[in-house]
Protein backbone atom coordinates (compact mmCIF):
# COMPACT_ATOMS: atom_id res chain seq x y z
CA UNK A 1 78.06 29.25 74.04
CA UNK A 2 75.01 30.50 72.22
CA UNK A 3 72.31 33.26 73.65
CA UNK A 4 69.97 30.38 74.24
CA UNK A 5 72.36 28.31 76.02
CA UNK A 6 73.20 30.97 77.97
CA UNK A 7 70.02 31.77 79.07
CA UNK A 8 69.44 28.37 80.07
CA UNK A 9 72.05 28.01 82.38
CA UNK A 10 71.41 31.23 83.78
CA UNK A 11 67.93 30.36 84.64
CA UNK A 12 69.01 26.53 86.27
CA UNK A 13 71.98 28.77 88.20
CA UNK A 14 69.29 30.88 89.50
CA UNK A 15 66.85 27.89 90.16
CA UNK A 16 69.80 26.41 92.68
CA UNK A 17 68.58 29.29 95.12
CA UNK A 18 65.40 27.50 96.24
CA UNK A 19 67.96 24.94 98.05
CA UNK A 20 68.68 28.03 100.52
CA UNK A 21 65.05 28.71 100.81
CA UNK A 22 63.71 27.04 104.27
CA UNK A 23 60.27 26.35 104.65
CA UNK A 24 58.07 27.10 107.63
CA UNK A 25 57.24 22.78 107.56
CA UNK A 26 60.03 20.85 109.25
CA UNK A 27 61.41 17.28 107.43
CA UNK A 28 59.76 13.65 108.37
CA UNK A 29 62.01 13.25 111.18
CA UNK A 30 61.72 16.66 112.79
CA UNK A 31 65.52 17.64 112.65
CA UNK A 32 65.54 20.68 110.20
CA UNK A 33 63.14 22.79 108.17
CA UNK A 34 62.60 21.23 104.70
CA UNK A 35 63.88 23.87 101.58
CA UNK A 36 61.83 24.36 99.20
CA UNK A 37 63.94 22.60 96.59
CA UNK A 38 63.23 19.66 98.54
CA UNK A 39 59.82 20.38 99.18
CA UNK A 40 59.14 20.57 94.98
CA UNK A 41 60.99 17.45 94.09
CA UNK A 42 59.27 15.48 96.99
CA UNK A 43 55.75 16.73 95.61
CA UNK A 44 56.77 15.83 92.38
CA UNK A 45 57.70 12.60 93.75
CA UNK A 46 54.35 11.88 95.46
CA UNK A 47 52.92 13.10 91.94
CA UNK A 48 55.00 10.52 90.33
CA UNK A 49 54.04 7.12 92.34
CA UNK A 50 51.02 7.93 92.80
CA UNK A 51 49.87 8.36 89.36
CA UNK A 52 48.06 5.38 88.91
CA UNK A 53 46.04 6.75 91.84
CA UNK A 54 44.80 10.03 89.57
CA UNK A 55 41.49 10.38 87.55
CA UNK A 56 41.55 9.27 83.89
CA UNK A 57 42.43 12.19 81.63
CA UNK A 58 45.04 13.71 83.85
CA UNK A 59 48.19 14.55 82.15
CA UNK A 60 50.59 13.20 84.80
CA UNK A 61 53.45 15.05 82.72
CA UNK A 62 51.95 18.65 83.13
CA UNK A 63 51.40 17.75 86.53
CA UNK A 64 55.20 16.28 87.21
CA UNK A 65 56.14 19.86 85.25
CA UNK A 66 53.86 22.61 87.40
CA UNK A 67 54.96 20.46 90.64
CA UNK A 68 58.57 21.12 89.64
CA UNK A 69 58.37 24.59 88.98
CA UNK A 70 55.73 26.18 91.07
CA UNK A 71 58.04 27.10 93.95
CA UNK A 72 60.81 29.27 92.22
CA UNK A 73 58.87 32.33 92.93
CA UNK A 74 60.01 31.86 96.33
CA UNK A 75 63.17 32.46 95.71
CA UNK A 76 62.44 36.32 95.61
CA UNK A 77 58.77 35.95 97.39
CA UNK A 78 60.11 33.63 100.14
CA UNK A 79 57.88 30.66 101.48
CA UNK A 80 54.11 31.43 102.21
CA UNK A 81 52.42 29.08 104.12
CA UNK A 82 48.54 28.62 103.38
CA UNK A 83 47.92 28.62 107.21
CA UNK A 84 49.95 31.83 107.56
CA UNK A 85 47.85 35.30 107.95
CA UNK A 86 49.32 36.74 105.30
CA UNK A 87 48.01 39.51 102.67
CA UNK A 88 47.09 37.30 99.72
CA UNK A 89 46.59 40.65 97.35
CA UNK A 90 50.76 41.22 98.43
CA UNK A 91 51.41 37.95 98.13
CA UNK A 92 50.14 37.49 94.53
CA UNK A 93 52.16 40.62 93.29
CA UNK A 94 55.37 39.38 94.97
CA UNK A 95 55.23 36.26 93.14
CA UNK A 96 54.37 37.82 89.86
CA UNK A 97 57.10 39.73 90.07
CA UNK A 98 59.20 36.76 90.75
CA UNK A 99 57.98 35.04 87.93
CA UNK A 100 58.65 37.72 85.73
CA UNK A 101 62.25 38.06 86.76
CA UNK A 102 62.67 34.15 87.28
CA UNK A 103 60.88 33.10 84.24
CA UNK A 104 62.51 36.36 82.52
CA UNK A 105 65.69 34.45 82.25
CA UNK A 106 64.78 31.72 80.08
CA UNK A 107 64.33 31.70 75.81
CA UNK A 108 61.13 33.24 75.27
CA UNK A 109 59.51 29.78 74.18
CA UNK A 110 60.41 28.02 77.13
CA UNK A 111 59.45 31.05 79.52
CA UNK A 112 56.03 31.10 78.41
C-alpha cells in the first residue's frame, strides 16, 4: 500500500471507535443508549430527507459532511451532552486535542 492509503485506513480504523462510544440519549424505543456512530449517521440521515425542507443556498453536501464527522472527537473527549454542567473551556480543549490526533491521521489535504 502507499503512505496515503495507509493513512486512510488508519483514520476509518480509528473512526470504528465511535460505535463503542454510548451516548447519555437512549434509542427510539428506550432499550439501550444510542452510540455515537449511530447518533452521526442518523443526523446525517435527518439532514438528508429533509433537505428539501432547508433555506435556499444551503449546501446540503457540507452539511451531510460536518454531520458525519462532527462526533469523532468523542472518541478521545467522550460524549458531552449540551444539558450536562460541564466546563465548556475543558471541553473545547479536549476536543481539540482529539481533532488533532483524529484528524492527525489522515493526508494532509483531506485533514484540513
Amino acid at each position: 500500500m502507499t503512505a496515503r492509503l495507509d493513512q486512510q485506513i488508519a483514520f476509518l480504523n480509528e473512526a470504528d471507535k465511535l460505535k463503542s462510544i454510548d451516548r447519555a440519549t437512549v434509542l427510539a424505543d428506550r432499550s439501550r443508549p444510542e452510540n455515537s456512530a449511530e447518533h452521526s449517521w442518523h443526523l446525517t440521515l435527518y439532514a438528508l430527507v429533509l433537505s428539501d425542507q432547508a433555506k435556499s443556498g444551503v449546501d446540503i453536501a457540507r452539511v451531510i459532511k460536518m454531520l458525519i464527522l462532527h462526533d469523532l472527537v468523542e472518541i478521545d473527549a467522550g460524549d458531552n451532552p449540551i444539558f450536562d454542567d460541564v466546563d465548556v473551556a475543558a471541553m473545547v480543549a479536549a476536543e481539540q486535542v482529539a481533532a488533532d490526533r483524529i484528524f492527525g491521521l489522515l493526508p494532509n489535504d483531506l485533514r484540513d
